[in-house]
N, C-alpha and C. Protein backbone atom coordinates (compact mmCIF):
# COMPACT_ATOMS: atom_id res chain seq x y z
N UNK A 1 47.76 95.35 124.66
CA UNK A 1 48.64 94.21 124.86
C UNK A 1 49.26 93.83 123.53
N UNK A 2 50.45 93.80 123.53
CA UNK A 2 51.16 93.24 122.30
C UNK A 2 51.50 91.75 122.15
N UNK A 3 51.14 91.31 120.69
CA UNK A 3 50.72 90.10 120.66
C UNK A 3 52.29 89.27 120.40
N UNK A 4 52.36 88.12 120.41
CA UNK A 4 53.38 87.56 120.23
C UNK A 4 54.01 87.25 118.33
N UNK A 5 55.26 88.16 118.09
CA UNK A 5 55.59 87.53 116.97
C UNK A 5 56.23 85.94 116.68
N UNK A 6 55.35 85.71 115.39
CA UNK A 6 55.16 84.01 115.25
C UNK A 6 56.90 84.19 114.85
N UNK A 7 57.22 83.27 114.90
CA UNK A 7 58.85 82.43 114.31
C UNK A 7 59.45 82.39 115.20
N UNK A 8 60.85 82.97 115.79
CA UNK A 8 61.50 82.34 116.75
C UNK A 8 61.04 82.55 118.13
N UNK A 9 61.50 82.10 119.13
CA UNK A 9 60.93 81.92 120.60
C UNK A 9 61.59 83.32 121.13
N UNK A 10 61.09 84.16 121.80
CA UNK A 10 61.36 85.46 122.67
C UNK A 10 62.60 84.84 123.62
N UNK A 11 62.86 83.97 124.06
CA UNK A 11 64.45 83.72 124.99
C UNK A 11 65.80 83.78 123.66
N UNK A 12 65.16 83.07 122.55
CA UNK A 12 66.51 83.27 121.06
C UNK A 12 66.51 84.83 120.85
N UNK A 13 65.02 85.39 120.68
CA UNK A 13 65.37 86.73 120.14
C UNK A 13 66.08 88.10 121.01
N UNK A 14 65.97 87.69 122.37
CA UNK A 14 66.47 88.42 123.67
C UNK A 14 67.86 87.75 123.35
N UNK A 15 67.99 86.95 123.37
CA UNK A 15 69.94 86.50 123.88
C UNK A 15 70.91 86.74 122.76
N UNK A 16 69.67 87.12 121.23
CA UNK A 16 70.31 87.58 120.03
C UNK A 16 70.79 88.71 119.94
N UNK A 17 69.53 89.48 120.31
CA UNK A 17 69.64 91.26 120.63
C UNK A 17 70.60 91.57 121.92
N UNK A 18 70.85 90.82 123.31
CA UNK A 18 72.14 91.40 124.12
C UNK A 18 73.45 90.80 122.96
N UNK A 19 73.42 89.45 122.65
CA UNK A 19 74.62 89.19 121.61
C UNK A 19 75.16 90.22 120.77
N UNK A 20 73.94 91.08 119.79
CA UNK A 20 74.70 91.51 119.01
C UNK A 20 74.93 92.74 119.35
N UNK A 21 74.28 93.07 120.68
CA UNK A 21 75.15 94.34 121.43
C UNK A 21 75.93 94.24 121.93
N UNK A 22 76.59 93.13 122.34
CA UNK A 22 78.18 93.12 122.73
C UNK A 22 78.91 92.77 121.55
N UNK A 23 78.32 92.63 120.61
CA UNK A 23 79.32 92.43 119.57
C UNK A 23 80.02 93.92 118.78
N UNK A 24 78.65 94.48 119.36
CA UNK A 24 78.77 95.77 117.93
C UNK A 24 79.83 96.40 119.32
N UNK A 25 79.64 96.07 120.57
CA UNK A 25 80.57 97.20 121.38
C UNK A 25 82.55 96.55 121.17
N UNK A 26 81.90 95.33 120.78
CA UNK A 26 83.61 94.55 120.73
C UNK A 26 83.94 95.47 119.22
N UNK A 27 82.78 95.28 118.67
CA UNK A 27 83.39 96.24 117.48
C UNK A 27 84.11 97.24 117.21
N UNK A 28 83.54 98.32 118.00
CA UNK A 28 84.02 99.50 117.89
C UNK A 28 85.24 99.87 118.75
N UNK A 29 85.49 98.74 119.73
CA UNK A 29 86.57 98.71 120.90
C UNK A 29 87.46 98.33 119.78
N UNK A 30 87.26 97.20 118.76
CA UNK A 30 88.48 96.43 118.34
C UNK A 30 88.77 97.61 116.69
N UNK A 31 88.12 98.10 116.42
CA UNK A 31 88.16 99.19 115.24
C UNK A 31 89.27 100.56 115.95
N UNK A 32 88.20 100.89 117.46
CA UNK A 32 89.42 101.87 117.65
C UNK A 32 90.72 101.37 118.11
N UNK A 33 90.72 100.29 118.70
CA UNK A 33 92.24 99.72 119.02
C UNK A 33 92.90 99.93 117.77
N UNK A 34 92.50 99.35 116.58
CA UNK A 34 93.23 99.58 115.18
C UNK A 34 93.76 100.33 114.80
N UNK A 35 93.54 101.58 115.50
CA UNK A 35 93.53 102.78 115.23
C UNK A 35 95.05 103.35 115.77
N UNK A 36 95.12 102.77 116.54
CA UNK A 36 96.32 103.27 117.74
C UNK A 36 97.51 102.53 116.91
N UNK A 37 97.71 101.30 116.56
CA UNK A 37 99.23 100.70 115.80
C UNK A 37 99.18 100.72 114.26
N UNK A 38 98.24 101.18 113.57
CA UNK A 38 98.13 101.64 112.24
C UNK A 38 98.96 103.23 112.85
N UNK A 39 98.65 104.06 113.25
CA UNK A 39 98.74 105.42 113.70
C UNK A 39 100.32 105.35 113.71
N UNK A 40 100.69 104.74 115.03
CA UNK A 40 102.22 104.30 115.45
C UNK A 40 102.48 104.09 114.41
N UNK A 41 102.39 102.85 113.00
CA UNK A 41 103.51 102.94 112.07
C UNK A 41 103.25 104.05 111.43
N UNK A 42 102.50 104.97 110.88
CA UNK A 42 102.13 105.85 110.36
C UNK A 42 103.01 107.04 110.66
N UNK A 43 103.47 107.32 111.82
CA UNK A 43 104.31 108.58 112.11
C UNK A 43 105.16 107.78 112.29
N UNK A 44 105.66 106.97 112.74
CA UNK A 44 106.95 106.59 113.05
C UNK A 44 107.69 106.54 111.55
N UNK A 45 107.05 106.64 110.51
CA UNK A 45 107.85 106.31 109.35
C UNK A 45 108.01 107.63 108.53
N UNK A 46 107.41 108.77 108.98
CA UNK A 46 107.68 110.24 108.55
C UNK A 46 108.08 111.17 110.34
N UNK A 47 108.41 110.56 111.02
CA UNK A 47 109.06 111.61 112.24
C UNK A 47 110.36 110.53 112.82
N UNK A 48 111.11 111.51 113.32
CA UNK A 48 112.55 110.51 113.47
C UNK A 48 112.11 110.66 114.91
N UNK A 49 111.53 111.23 115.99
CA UNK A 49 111.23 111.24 117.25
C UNK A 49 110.70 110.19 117.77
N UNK A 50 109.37 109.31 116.94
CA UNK A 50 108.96 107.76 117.18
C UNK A 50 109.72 107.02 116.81
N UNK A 51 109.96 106.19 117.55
CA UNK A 51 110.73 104.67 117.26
C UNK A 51 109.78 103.85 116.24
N UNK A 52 110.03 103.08 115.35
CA UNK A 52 109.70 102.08 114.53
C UNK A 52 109.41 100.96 115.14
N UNK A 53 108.03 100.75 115.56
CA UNK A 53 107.74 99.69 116.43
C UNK A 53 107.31 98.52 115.52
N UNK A 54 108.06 97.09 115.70
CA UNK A 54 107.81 95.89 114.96
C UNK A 54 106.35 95.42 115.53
N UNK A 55 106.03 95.39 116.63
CA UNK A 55 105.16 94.56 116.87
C UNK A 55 103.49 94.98 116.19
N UNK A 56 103.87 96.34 116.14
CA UNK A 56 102.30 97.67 115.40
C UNK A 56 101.80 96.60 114.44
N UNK A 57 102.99 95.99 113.54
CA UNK A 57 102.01 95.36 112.38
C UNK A 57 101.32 94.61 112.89
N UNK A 58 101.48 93.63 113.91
CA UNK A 58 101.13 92.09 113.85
C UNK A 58 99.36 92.84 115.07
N UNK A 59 99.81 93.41 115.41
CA UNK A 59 98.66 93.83 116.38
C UNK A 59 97.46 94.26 115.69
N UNK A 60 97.83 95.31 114.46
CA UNK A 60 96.70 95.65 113.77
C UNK A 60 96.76 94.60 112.82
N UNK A 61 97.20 93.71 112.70
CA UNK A 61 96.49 92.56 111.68
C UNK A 61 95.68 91.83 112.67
N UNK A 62 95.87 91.58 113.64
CA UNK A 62 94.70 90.45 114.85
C UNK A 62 93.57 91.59 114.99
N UNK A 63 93.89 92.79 115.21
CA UNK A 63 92.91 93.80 115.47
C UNK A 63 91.53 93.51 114.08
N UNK A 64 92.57 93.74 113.19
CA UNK A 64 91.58 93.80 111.81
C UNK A 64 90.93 92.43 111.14
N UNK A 65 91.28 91.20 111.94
CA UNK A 65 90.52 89.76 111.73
C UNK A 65 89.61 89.88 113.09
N UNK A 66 89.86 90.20 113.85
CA UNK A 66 88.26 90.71 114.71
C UNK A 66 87.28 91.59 114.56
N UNK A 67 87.81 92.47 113.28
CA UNK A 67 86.69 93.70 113.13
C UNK A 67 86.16 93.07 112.03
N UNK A 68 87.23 92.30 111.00
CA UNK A 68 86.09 91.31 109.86
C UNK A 68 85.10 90.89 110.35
N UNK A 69 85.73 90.12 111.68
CA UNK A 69 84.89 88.58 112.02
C UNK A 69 83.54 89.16 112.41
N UNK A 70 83.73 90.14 113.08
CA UNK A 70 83.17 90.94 114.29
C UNK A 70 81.63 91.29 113.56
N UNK A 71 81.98 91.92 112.47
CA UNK A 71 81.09 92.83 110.80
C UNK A 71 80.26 91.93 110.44
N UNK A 72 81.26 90.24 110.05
CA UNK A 72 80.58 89.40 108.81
C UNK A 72 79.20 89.47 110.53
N UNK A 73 79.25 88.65 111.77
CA UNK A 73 78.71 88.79 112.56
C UNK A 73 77.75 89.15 112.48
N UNK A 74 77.97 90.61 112.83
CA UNK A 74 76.42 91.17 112.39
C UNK A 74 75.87 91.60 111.40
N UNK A 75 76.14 91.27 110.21
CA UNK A 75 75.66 91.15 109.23
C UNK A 75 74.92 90.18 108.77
N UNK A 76 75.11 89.04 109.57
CA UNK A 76 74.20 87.67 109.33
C UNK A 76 72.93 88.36 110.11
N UNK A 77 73.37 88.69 111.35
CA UNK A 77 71.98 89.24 112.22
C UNK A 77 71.04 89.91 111.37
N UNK A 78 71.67 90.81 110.84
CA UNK A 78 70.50 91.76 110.07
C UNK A 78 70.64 91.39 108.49
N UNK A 79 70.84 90.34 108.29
CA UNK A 79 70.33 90.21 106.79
C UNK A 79 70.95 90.38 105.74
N UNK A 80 72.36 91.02 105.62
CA UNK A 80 73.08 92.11 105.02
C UNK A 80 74.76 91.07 104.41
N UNK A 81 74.78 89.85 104.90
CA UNK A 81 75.63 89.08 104.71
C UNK A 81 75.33 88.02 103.62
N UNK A 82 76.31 87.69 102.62
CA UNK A 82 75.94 86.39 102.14
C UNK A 82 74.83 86.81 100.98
N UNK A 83 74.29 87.75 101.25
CA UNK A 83 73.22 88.16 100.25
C UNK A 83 73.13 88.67 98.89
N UNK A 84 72.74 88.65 97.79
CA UNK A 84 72.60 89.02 96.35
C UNK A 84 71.38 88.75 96.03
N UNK A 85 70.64 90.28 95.30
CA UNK A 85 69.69 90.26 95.21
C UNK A 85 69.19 89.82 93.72
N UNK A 86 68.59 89.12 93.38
CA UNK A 86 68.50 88.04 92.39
C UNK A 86 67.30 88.39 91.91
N UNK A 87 66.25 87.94 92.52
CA UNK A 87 65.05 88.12 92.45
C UNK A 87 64.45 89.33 92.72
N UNK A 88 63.43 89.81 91.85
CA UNK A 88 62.45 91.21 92.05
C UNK A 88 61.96 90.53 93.29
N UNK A 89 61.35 92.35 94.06
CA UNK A 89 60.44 92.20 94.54
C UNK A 89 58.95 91.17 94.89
N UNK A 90 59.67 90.10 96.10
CA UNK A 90 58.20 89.03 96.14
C UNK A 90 57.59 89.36 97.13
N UNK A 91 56.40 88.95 97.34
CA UNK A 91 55.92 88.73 98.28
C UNK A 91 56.54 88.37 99.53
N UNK A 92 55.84 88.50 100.97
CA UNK A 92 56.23 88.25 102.20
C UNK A 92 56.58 86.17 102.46
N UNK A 93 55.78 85.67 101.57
CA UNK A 93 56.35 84.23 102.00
C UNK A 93 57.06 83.80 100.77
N UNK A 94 57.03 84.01 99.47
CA UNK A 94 58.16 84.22 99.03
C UNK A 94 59.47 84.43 99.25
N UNK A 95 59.33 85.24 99.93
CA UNK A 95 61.09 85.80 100.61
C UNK A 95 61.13 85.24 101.90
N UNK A 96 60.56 84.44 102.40
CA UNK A 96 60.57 83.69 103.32
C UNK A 96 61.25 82.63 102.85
N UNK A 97 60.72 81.65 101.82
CA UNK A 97 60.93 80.71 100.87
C UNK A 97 62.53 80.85 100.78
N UNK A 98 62.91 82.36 100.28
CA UNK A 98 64.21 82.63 99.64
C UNK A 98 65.44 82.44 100.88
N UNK A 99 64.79 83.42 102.10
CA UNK A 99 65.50 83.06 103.07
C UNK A 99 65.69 81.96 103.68
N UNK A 100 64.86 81.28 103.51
CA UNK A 100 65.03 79.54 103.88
C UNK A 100 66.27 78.78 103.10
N UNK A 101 66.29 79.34 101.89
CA UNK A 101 67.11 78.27 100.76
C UNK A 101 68.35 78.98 101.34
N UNK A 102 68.66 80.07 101.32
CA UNK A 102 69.87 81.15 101.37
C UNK A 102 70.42 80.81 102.81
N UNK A 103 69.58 80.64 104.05
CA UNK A 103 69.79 80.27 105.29
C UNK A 103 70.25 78.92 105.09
N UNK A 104 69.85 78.12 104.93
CA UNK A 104 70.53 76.67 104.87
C UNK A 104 71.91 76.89 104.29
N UNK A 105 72.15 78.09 103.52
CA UNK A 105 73.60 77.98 102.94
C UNK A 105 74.76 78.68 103.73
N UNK A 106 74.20 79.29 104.73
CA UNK A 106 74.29 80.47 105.86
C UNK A 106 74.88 79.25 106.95
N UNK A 107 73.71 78.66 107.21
CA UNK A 107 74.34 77.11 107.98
C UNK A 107 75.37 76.46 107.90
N UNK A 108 75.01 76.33 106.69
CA UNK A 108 76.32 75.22 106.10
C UNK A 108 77.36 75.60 106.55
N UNK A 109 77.63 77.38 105.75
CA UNK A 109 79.09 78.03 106.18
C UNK A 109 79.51 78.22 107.80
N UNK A 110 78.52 78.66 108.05
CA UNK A 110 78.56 78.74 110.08
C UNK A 110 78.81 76.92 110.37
N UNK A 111 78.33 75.75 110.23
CA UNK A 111 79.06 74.48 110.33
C UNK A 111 80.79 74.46 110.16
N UNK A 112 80.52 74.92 109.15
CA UNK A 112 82.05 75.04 108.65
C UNK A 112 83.17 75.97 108.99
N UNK A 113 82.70 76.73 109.41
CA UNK A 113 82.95 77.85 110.31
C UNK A 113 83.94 77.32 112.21
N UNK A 114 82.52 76.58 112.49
CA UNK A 114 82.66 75.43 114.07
C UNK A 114 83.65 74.89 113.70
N UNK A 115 83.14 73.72 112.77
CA UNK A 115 83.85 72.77 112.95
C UNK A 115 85.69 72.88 113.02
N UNK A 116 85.59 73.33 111.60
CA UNK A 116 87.28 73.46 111.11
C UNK A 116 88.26 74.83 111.70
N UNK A 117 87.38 75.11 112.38
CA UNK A 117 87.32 76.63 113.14
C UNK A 117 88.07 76.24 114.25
N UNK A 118 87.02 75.18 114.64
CA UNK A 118 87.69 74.63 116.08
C UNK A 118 88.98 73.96 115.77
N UNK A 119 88.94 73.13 115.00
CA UNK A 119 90.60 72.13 114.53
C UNK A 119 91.87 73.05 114.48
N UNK A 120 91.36 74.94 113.37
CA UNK A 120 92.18 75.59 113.38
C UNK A 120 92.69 76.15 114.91
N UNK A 121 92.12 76.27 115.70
CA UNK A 121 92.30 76.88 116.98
C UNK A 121 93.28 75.83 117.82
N UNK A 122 92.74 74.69 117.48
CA UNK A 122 93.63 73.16 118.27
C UNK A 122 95.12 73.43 117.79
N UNK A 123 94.84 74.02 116.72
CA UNK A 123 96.64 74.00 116.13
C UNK A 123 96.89 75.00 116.79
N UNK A 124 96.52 75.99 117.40
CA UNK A 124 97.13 77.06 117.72
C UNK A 124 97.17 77.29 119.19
N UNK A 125 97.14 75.95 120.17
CA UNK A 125 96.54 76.33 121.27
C UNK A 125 97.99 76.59 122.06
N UNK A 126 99.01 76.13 121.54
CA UNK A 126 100.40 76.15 122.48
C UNK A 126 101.46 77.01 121.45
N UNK A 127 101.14 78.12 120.50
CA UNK A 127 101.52 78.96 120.09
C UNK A 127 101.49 80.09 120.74
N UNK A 128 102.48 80.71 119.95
CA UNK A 128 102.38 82.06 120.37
C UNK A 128 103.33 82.93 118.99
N UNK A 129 102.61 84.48 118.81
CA UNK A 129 103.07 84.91 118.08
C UNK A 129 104.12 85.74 117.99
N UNK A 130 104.77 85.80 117.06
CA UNK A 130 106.17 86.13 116.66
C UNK A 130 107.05 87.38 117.35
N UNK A 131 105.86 88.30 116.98
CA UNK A 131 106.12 89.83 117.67
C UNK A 131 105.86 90.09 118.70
N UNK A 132 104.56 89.95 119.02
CA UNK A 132 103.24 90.43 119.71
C UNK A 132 103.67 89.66 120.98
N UNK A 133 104.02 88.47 120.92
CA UNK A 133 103.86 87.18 121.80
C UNK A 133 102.47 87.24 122.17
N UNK A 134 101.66 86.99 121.52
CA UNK A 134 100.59 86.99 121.90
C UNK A 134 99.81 85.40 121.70
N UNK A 135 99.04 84.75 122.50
CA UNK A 135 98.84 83.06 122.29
C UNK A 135 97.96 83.05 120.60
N UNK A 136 98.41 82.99 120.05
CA UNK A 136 97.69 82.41 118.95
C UNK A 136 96.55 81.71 118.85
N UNK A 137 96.05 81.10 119.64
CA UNK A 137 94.81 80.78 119.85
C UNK A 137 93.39 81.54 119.48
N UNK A 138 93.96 82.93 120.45
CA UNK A 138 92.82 84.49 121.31
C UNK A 138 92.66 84.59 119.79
N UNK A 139 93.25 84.63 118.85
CA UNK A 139 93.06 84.83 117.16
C UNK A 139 92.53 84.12 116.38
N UNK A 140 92.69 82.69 116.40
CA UNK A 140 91.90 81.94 115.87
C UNK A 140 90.65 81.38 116.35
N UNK A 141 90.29 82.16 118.04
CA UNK A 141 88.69 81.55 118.23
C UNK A 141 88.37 82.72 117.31
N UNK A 142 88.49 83.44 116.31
CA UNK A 142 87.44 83.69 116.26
C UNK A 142 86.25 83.46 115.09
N UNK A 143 87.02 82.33 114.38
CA UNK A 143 86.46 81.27 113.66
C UNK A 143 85.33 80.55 113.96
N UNK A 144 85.53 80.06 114.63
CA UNK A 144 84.58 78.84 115.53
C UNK A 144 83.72 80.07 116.33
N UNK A 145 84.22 80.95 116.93
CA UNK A 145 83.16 81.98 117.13
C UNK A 145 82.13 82.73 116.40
N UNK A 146 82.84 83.23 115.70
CA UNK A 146 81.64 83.36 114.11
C UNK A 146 80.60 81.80 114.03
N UNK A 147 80.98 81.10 113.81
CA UNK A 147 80.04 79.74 113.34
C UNK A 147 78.64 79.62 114.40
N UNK A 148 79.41 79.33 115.70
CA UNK A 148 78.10 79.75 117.00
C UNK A 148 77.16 80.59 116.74
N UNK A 149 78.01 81.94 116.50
CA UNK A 149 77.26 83.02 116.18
C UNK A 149 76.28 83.77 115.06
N UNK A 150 76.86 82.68 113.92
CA UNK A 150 75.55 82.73 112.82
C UNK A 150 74.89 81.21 112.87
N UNK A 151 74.83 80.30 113.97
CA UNK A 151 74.25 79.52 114.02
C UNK A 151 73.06 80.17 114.76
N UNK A 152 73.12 81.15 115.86
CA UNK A 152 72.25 81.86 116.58
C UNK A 152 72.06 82.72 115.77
N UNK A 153 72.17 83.52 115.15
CA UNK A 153 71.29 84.62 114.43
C UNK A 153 70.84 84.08 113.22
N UNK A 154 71.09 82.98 112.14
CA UNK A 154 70.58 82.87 111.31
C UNK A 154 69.24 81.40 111.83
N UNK A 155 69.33 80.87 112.78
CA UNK A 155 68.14 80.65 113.09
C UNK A 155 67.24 81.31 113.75
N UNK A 156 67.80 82.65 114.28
CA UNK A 156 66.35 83.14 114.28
C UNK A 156 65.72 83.75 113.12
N UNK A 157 66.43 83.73 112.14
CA UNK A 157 65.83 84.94 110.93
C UNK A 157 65.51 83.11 110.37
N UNK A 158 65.91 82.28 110.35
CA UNK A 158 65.05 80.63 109.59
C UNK A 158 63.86 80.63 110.13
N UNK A 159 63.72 80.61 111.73
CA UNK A 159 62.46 80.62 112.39
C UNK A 159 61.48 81.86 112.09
N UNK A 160 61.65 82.56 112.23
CA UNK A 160 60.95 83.90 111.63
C UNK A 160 60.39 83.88 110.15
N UNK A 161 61.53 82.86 108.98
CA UNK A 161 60.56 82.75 108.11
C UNK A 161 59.64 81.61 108.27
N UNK A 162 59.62 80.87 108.97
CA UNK A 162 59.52 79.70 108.86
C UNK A 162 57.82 79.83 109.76
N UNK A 163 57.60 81.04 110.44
CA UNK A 163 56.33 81.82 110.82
C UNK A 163 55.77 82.15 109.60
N UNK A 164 56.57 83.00 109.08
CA UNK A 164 55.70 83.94 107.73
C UNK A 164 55.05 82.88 107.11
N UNK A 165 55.85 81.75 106.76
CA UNK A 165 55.14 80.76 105.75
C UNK A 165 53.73 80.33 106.07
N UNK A 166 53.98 79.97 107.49
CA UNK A 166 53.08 79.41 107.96
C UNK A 166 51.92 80.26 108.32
N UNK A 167 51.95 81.66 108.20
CA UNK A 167 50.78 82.49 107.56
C UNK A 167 50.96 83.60 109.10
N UNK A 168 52.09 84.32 109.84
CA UNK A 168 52.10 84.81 110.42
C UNK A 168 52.66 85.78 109.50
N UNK A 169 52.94 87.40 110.41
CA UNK A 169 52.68 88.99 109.75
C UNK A 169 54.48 88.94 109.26
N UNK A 170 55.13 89.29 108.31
CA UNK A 170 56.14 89.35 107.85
C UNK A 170 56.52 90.82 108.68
């Protein structure tokens, strides 16, 4: 029988792990989409047979602020965001300690993220863009989406240290 790991609750760490599997699949959907109107201007500007399509730019720029957003994402999940390694090698509640201080700053930015995330999106809710016509909005959730989203993964890696300290297995 496998015992229960101490720090966050098994319903956060399940809804983290389907999360960041639909994230990593939005990933690779929104990476290869990129792929297709980078491509288009790419020949269209050495073959006279493709037309010069205006809208290619604006598509792979929304494409490529969802594959940022998409990255920084899971990079909070696994640890790999926000991070500089400062300190040698510590101990297991040590680096608990560290992730605690570093997570609160993780917070902060994911707050900041919501909040002004959301205000940016309010401005954009009866837009639409230039080329693309696309609502301006679908682009800017994904601000305030990020923030949710390292509000959920960086409390479970807070709770998890927040076990170790308290003398559970790192």
């Amino acid at each position: 029988m496998q015992t229960a790991r101490p720090g966050a609750p098994a319903a956060l760490r399940a809804v983290n792990r389907a999360l960041a599997g639909v994230i990593l699949l939005l990933l690779i959907v929104s990476v290869g989409v990129l792929v297709i109107p980078v491509s288009l201007q790419i020949f269209s500007r050495y073959t006279s047979f493709i037309p010069s399509y205006i809208w290619t730019e604006e598509m792979a720029r929304f494409c490529l602020v969802y594959a940022v957003m998409l990255g920084a994402m899971l990079a909070v999940r696994e640890g790999t965001h926000f991070t500089v390694d400062v300190f040698p090698r510590l101990s297991p509640r040590h680096e608990a300690m560290v992730e605690l201080l570093s997570g609160s700053f993780i917070l902060l930015f994911a707050f900041v993220f919501l909040w002004w995330g959301w205000e940016f999106t309010e401005f954009a809710i009866y837009r639409i863009s230039e080329l693309a016509e696309l609502p301006l909005w679908l682009i800017h959730m994904a601000w305030p989406i990020a923030g949710v989203v390292w509000l959920l993964f960086q409390s479970e890696r807070m709770l998890d240290a927040i076990g170790t300290i308290r003398g559970g297995r790192a």
